[in-house]
Protein backbone atom coordinates (compact mmCIF):
# COMPACT_ATOMS: atom_id res chain seq x y z
CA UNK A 1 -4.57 -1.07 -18.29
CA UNK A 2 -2.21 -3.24 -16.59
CA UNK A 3 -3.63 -4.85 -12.85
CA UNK A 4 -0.93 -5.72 -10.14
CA UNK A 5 -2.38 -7.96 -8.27
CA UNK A 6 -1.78 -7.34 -4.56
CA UNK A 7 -2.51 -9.91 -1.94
CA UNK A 8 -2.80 -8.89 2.11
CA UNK A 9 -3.08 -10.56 5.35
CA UNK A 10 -5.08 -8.65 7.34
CA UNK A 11 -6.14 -9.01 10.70
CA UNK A 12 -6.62 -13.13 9.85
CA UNK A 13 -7.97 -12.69 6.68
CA UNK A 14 -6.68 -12.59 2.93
CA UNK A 15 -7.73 -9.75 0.85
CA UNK A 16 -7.04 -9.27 -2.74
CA UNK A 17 -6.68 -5.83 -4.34
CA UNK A 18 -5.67 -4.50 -7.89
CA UNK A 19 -3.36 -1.85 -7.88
CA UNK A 20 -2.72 0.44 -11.20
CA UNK A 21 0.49 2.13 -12.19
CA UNK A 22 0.27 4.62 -14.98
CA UNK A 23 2.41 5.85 -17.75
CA UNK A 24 2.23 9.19 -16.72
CA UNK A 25 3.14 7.89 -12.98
CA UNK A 26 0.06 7.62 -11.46
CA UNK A 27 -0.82 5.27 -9.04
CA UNK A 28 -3.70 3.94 -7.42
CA UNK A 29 -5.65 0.95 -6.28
CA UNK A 30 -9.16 -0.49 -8.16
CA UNK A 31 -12.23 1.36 -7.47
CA UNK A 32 -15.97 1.53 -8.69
CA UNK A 33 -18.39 4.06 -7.40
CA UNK A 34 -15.84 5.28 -4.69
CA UNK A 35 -15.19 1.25 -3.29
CA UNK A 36 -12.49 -0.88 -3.82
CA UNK A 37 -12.67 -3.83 -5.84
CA UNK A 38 -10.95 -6.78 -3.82
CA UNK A 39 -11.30 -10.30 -3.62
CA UNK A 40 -11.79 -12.63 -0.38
CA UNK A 41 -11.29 -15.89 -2.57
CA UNK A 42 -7.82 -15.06 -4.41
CA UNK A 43 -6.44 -13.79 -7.05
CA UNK A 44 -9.09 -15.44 -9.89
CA UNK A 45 -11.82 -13.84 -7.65
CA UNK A 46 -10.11 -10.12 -7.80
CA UNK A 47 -9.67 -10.69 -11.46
CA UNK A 48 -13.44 -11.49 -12.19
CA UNK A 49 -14.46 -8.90 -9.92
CA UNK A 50 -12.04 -5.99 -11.61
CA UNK A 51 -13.11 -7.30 -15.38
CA UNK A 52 -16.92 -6.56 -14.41
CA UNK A 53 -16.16 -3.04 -14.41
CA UNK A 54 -12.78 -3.11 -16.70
CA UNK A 55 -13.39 -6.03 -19.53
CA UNK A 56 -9.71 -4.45 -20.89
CA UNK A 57 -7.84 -4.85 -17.96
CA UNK A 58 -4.45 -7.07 -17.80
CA UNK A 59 -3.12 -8.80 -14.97
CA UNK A 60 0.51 -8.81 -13.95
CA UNK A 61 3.08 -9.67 -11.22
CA UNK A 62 1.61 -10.17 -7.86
CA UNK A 63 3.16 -9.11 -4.71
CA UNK A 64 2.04 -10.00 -1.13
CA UNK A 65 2.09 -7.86 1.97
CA UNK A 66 1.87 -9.31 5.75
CA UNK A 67 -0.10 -6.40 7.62
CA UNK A 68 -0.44 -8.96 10.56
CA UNK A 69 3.26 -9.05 10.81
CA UNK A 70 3.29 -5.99 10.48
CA UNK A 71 1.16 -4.70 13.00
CA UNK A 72 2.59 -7.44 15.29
CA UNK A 73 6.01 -6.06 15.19
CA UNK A 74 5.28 -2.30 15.19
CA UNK A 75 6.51 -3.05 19.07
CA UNK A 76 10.37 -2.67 17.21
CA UNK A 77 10.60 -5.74 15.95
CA UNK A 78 9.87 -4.57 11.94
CA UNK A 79 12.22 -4.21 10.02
CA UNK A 80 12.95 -0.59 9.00
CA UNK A 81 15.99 -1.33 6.51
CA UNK A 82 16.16 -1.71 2.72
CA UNK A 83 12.93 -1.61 0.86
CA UNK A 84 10.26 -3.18 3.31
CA UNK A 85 9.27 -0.16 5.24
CA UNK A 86 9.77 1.85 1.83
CA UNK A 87 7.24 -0.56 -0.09
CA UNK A 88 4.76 -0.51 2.56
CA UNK A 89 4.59 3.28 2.95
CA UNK A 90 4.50 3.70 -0.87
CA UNK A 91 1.49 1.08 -0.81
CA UNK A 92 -0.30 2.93 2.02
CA UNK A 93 0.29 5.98 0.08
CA UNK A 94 -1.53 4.86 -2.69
CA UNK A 95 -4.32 4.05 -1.20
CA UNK A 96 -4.27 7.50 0.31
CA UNK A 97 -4.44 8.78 -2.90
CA UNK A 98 -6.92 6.45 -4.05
CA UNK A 99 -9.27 8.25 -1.71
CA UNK A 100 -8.74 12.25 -3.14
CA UNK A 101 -5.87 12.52 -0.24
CA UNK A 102 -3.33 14.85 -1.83
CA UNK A 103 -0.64 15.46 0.51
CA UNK A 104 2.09 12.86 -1.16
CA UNK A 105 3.25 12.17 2.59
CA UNK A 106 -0.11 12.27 4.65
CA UNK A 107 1.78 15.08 6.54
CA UNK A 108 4.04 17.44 5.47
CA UNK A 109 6.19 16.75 8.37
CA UNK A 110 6.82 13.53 6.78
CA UNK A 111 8.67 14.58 3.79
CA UNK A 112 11.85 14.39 5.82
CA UNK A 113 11.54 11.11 7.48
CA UNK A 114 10.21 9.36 3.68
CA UNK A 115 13.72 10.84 2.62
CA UNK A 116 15.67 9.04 5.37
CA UNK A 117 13.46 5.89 4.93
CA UNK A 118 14.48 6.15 0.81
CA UNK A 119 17.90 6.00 1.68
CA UNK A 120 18.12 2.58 3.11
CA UNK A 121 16.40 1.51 -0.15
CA UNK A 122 18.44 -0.95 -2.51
CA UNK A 123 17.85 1.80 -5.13
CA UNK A 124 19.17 4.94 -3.08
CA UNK A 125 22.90 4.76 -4.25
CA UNK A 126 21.76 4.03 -7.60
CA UNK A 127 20.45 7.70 -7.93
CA UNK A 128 23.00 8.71 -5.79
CA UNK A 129 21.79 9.15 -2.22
CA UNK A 130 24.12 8.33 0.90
CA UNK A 131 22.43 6.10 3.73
CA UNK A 132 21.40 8.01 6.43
CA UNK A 133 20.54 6.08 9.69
CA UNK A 134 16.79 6.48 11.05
CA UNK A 135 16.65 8.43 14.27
CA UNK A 136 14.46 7.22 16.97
CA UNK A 137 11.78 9.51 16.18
CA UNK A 138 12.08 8.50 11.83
CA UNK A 139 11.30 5.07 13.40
CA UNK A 140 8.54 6.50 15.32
CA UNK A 141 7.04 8.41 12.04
CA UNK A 142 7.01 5.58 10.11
CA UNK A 143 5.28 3.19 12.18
CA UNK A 144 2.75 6.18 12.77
CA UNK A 145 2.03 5.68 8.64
CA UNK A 146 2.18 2.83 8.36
CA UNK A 147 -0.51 2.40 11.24
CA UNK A 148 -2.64 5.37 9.87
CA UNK A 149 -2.35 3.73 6.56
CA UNK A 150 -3.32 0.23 7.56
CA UNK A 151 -6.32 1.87 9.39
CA UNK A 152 -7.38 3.51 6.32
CA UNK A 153 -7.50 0.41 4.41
CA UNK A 154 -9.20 -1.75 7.02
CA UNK A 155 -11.87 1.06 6.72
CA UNK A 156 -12.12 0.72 3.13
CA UNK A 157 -12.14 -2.40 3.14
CA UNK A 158 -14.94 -2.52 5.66
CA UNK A 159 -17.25 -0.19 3.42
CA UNK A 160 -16.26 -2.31 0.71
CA UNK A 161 -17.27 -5.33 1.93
CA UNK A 162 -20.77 -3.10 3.37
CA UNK A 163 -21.03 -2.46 -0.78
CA UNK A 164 -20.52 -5.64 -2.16
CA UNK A 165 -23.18 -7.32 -0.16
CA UNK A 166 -26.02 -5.34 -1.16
């Protein structure tokens, strides 16, 4: 199994997690017994902490998101464009499903919006899809996901971090 290491600033803290993509195109983040596995002292400390519970796993590319930035900017200031926005949602959307959540979206009126938001991706006109420019509200959709989904994970993280120190 191969590990993505994923690194996140989050509300002044670092938090490593290992996120999973499978053949088959499933995707998820670390767990054991329903928690995640993460790391509060980098990426060695998420690897020793994943191989406890999966001695085969390999470690890969890292990646690094800025939820403080994030969350700091949500005022209009983030950027919405190319594959930031896109990345982020996807992310938070793996976690979702990390959890047994199995609306693809979080809500169904979402679809459209996630559409719209694909479009301004880098690989849109690769697969053929015009840009379409995010209404006011699109804007306002996304930064409701992304602020559900950053919720989510400080939550899991909490219970995580509730786990780990018993």
């Amino acid at each position: 199994m191969e590990v993505f290491p994923v690194e996140i600033a989050l509300r002044g803290e670092t938090i490593w997690l290992g996120w999973v993509s499978l053949d088959d195109g499933d995707e998820f983040f670390l767990t054991n017994n329903g928690c995640l596995i993460f790391s509060c002292s980098g990426k060695n400390g998420l690897m020793q902490e994943a191989l406890k519970v999966f001695p085969d796993a390999k470690f890969d590319v890292e990646s690094f998101f800025d939820f403080d930035s994030i969350i700091e900017g949500l005022d209009g200031s983030v950027v919405l464009e190319d594959d930031f926005a896109l990345n982020v949602w996807n992310l938070l959307t793996d976690l979702y499903h990390t959890f047994g959540g199995e609306d693809k979206m979080f809500f169904e009126s979402h679809l459209e919006v996630y559409s719209r938001l694909f479009s301004q991706s880098e690989v849109a006109p690769l697969v053929d899809v015009q840009k379409v420019q995010l209404s006011k509200h699109d804007k306002e959709a996304v930064r409701e996901v992304l602020l559900e989904g950053i919720e989510l994970l400080t939550q899991k993280i909490r219970i995580a971090k509730a786990a780990q120190s018993h």
